[in-house]
Protein backbone atom coordinates (compact mmCIF):
# COMPACT_ATOMS: atom_id res chain seq x y z
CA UNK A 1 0.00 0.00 0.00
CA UNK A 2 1.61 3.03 -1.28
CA UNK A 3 2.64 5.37 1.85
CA UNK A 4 1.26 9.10 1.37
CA UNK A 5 2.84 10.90 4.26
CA UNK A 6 6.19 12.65 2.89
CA UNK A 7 5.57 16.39 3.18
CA UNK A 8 1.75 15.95 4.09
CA UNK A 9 0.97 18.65 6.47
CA UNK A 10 -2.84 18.87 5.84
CA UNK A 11 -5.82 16.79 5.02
CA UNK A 12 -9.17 17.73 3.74
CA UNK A 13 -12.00 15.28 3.65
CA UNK A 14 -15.40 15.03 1.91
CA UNK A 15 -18.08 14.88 4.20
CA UNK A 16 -21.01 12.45 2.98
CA UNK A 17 -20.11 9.41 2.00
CA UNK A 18 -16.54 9.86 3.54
CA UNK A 19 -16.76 10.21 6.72
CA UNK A 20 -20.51 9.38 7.45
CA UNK A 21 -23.13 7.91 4.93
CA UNK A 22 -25.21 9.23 2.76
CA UNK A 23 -26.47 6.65 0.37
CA UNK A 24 -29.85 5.60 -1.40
CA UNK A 25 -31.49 5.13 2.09
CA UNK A 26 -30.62 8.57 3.41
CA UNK A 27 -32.03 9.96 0.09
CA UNK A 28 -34.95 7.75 0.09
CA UNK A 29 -35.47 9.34 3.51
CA UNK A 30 -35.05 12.70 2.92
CA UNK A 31 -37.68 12.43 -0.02
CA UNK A 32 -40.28 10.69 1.88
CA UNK A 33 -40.53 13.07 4.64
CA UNK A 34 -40.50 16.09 1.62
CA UNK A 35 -43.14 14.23 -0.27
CA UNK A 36 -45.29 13.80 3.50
CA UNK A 37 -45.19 17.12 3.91
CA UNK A 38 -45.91 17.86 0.21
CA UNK A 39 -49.03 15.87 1.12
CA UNK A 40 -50.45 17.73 3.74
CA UNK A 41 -49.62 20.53 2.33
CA UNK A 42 -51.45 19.87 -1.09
CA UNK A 43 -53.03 16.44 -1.50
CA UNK A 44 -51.86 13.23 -3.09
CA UNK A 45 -48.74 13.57 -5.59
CA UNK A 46 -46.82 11.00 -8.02
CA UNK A 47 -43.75 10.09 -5.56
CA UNK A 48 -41.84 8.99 -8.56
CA UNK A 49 -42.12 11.92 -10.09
CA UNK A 50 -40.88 13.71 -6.92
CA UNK A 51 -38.32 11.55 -6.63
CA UNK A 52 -36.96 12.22 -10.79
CA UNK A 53 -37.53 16.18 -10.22
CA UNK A 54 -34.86 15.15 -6.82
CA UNK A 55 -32.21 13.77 -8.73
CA UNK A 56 -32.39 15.73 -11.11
CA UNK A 57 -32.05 18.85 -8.52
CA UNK A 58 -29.09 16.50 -7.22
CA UNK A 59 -27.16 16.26 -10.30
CA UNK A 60 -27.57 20.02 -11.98
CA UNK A 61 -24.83 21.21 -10.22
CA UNK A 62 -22.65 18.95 -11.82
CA UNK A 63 -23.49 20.30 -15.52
CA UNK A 64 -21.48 23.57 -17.32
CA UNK A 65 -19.86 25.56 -13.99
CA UNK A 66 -20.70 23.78 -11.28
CA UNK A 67 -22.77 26.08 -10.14
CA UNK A 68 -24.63 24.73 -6.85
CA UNK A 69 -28.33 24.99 -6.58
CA UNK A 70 -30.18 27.67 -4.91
CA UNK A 71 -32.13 25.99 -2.54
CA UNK A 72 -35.37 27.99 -2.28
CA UNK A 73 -35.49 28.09 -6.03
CA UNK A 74 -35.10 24.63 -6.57
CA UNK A 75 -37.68 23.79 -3.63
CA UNK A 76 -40.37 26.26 -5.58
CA UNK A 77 -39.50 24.30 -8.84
CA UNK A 78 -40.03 21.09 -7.24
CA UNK A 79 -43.77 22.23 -6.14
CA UNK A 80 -44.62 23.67 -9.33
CA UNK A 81 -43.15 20.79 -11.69
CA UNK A 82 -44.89 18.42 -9.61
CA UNK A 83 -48.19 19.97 -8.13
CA UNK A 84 -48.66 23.16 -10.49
CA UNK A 85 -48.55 25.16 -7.28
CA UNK A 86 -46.70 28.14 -6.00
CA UNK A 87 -45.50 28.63 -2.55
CA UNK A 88 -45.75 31.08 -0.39
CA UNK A 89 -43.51 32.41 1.88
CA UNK A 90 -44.31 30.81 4.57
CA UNK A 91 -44.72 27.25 2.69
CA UNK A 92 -41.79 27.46 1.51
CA UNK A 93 -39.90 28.26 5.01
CA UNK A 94 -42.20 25.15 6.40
CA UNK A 95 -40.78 22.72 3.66
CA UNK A 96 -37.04 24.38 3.89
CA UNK A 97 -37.04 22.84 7.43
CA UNK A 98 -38.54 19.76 6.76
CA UNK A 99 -35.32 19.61 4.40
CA UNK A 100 -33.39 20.48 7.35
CA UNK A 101 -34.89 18.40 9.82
CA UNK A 102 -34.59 15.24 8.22
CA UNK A 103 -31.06 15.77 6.19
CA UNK A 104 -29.69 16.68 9.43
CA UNK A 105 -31.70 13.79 10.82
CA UNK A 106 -30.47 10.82 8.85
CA UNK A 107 -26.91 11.17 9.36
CA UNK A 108 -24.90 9.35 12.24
CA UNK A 109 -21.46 9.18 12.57
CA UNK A 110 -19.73 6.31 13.02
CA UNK A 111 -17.74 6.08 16.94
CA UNK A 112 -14.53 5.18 14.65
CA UNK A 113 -14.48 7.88 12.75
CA UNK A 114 -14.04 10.24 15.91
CA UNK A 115 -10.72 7.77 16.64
CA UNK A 116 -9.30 8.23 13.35
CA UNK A 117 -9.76 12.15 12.98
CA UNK A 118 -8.08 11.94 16.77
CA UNK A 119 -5.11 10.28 15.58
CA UNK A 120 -4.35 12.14 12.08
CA UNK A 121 -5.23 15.39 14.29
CA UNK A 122 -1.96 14.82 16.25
CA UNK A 123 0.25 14.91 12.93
CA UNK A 124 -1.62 16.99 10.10
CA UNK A 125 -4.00 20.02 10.19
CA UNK A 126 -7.79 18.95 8.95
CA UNK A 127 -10.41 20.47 7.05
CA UNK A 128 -13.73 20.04 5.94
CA UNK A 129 -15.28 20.55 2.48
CA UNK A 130 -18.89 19.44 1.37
CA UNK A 131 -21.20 19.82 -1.91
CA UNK A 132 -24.27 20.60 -0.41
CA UNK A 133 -26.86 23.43 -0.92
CA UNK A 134 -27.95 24.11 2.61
CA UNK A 135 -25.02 25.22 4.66
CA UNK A 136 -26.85 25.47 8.02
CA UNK A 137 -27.50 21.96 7.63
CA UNK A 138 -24.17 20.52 7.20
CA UNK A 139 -22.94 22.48 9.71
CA UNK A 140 -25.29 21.55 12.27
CA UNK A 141 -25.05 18.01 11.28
CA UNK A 142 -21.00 18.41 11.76
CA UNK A 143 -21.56 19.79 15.00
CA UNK A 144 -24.38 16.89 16.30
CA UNK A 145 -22.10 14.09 15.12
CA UNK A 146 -19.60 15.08 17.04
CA UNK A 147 -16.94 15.90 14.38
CA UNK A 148 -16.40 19.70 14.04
CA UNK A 149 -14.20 19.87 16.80
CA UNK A 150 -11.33 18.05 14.45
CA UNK A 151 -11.69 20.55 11.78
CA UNK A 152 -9.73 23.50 11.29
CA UNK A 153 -12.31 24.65 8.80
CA UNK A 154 -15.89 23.57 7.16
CA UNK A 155 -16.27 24.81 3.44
CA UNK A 156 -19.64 24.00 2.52
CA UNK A 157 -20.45 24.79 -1.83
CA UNK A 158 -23.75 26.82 -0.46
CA UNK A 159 -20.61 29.05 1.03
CA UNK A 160 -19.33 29.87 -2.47
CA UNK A 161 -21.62 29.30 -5.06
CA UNK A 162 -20.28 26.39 -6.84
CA UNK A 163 -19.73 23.17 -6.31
CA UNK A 164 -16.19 20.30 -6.17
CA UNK A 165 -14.93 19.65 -8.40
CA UNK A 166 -14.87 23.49 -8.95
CA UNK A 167 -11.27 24.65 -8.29
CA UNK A 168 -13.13 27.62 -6.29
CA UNK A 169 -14.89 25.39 -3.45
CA UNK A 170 -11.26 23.97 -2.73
CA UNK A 171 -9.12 26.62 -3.16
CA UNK A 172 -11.57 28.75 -0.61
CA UNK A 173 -10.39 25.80 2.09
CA UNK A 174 -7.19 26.35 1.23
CA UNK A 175 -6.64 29.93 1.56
CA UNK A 176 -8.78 29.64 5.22
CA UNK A 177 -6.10 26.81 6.15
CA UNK A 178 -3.10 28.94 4.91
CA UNK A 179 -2.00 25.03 3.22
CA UNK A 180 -0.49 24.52 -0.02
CA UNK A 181 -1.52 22.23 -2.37
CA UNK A 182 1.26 20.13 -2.91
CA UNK A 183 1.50 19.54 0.85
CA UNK A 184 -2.35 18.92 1.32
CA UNK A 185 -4.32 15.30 0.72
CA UNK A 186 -7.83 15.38 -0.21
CA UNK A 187 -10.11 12.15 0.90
CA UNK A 188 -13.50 12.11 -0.97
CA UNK A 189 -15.57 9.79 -2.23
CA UNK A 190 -16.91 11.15 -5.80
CA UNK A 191 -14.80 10.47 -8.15
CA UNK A 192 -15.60 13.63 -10.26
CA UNK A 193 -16.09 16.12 -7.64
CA UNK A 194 -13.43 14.79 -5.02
CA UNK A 195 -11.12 13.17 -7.13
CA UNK A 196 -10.65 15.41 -10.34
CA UNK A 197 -11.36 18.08 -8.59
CA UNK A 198 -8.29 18.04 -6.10
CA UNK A 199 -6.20 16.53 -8.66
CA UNK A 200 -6.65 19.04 -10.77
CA UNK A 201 -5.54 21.46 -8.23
CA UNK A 202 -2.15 19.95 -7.70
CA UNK A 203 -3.44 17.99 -4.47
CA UNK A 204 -3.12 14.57 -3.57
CA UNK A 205 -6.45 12.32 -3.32
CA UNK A 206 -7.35 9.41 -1.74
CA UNK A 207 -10.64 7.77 -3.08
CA UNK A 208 -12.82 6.32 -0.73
CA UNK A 209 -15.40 3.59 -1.43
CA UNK A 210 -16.72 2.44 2.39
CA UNK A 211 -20.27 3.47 1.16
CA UNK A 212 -22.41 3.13 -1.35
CA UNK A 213 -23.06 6.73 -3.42
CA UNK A 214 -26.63 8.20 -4.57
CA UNK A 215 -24.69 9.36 -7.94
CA UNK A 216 -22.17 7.60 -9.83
CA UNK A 217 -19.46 9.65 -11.74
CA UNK A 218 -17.54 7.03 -14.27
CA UNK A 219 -14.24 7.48 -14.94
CA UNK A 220 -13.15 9.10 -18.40
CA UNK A 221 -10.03 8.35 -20.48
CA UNK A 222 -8.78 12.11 -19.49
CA UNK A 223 -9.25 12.02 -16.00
CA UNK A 224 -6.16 11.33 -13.29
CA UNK A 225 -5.97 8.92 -11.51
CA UNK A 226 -5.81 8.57 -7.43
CA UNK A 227 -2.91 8.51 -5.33
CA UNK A 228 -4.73 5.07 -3.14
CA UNK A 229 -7.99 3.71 -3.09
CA UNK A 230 -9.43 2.44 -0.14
CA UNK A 231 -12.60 0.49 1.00
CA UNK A 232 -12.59 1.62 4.45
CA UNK A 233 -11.73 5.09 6.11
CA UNK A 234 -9.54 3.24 8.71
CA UNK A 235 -7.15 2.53 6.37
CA UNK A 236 -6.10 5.78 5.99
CA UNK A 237 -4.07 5.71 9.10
CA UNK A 238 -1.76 3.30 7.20
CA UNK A 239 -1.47 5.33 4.07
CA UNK A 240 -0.56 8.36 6.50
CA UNK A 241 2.09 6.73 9.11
């Protein structure tokens, strides 16, 4: 297993799907509780077709400039596409927390993650960076899992406006970290947004592949590879001694 530590000062890490999961069943979650609400809110609905309009919402960002979603917009585009309605202000604050609630809700951190943040804490500097379009959320879910107290900084792509692998949502990490690239490791699991992106950037990157992902990038003949692959976040501590 190829060792990764020479002139590593910092690592950054994804968040979902890195460090805790965020898979189909979090997703399938997170839409059943919007499409309850939807429901008592409106009336009856076509889940699938809630569940289309969310992955397509999940995957825009990922077209042209990365540009991350606006979450009120995209939550008014859901109701219209799927119930011809418009929302009010105060709708759309109700289903903005439902969002929140159960996002925030279905992640749990695993107790060995904790251990392993503790014990690359003691050699490198770490940071946080996560694609998501609610920043409150991630941070609070940081905070409730118990993790935020490892991390020198939390860069979420609501902060910035675009989304890994823009160079813009590292590089903002970066400069809050005063680290350089070349002596900084990235850990995500996407390979598009983690991967290319912090490759392409001069860093490091480590792809993870403990969980199982709600999108799938594939890799293209143009794209770099990874430094390591591993199947389990643990092993990180090897790659890093």
């Amino acid at each position: 297993m190829q060792h990764l530590a020479e002139n590593l000062e910092n690592i950054l890490f994804d968040y979902g799907n890195t460090l805790i999961e965020f898979g189909p069943d979090q997703v399938d979650r997170c839409d059943r509780a919007l499409s309850a609400a939807l429901t008592d809110m409106f009336g009856p609905h076509d889940y699938g077709r809630l569940t289309d309009i969310m992955h397509e919402e999940r995957r825009a960002p990922y077209q042209g400039e990365f540009i991350e979603n606006d979450f009120d917009h995209r939550t008014r585009y859901l109701v219209h596409e799927l119930l011809g309605e418009s929302l009010s202000d105060e709708q759309l604050e109700h289903l903005l927390e439902v969002r929140f609630e159960v996002m925030t809700g279905a992640i749990e951190a695993h107790p060995e993650v904790a251990g392993i943040l503790e014990k690359l804490s003691s050699r490198f500097r770490l940071g946080l960076i996560s694609n998501y379009p609610c920043a409150r959320a991630i941070r609070h879910s940081v905070e409730r899992t118990g993790l935020a107290s490892w991390f020198e900084v939390v860069v979420v792509s609501a902060d910035v406006g675009r989304v890994k692998p823009h160079p813009l949502v590292f590089e903002t990490a970066l400069q809050k970290m005063e680290a350089a690239t070349e002596s900084t490791l990235y850990v995500g699991d996407n390979w598009l947004g983690d991967i290319q992106g912090a490759k392409r950037l001069g860093m490091k990157a480590v792809w993870t592949q403990q969980f199982v992902p709600y999108e799938k990038f594939e890799r293209e003949p143009d794209h770099h590879p990874a430094d390591a692959e591993i199947t389990h976040l643990s092993e990180l501590l090897v790659l890093c001694e």
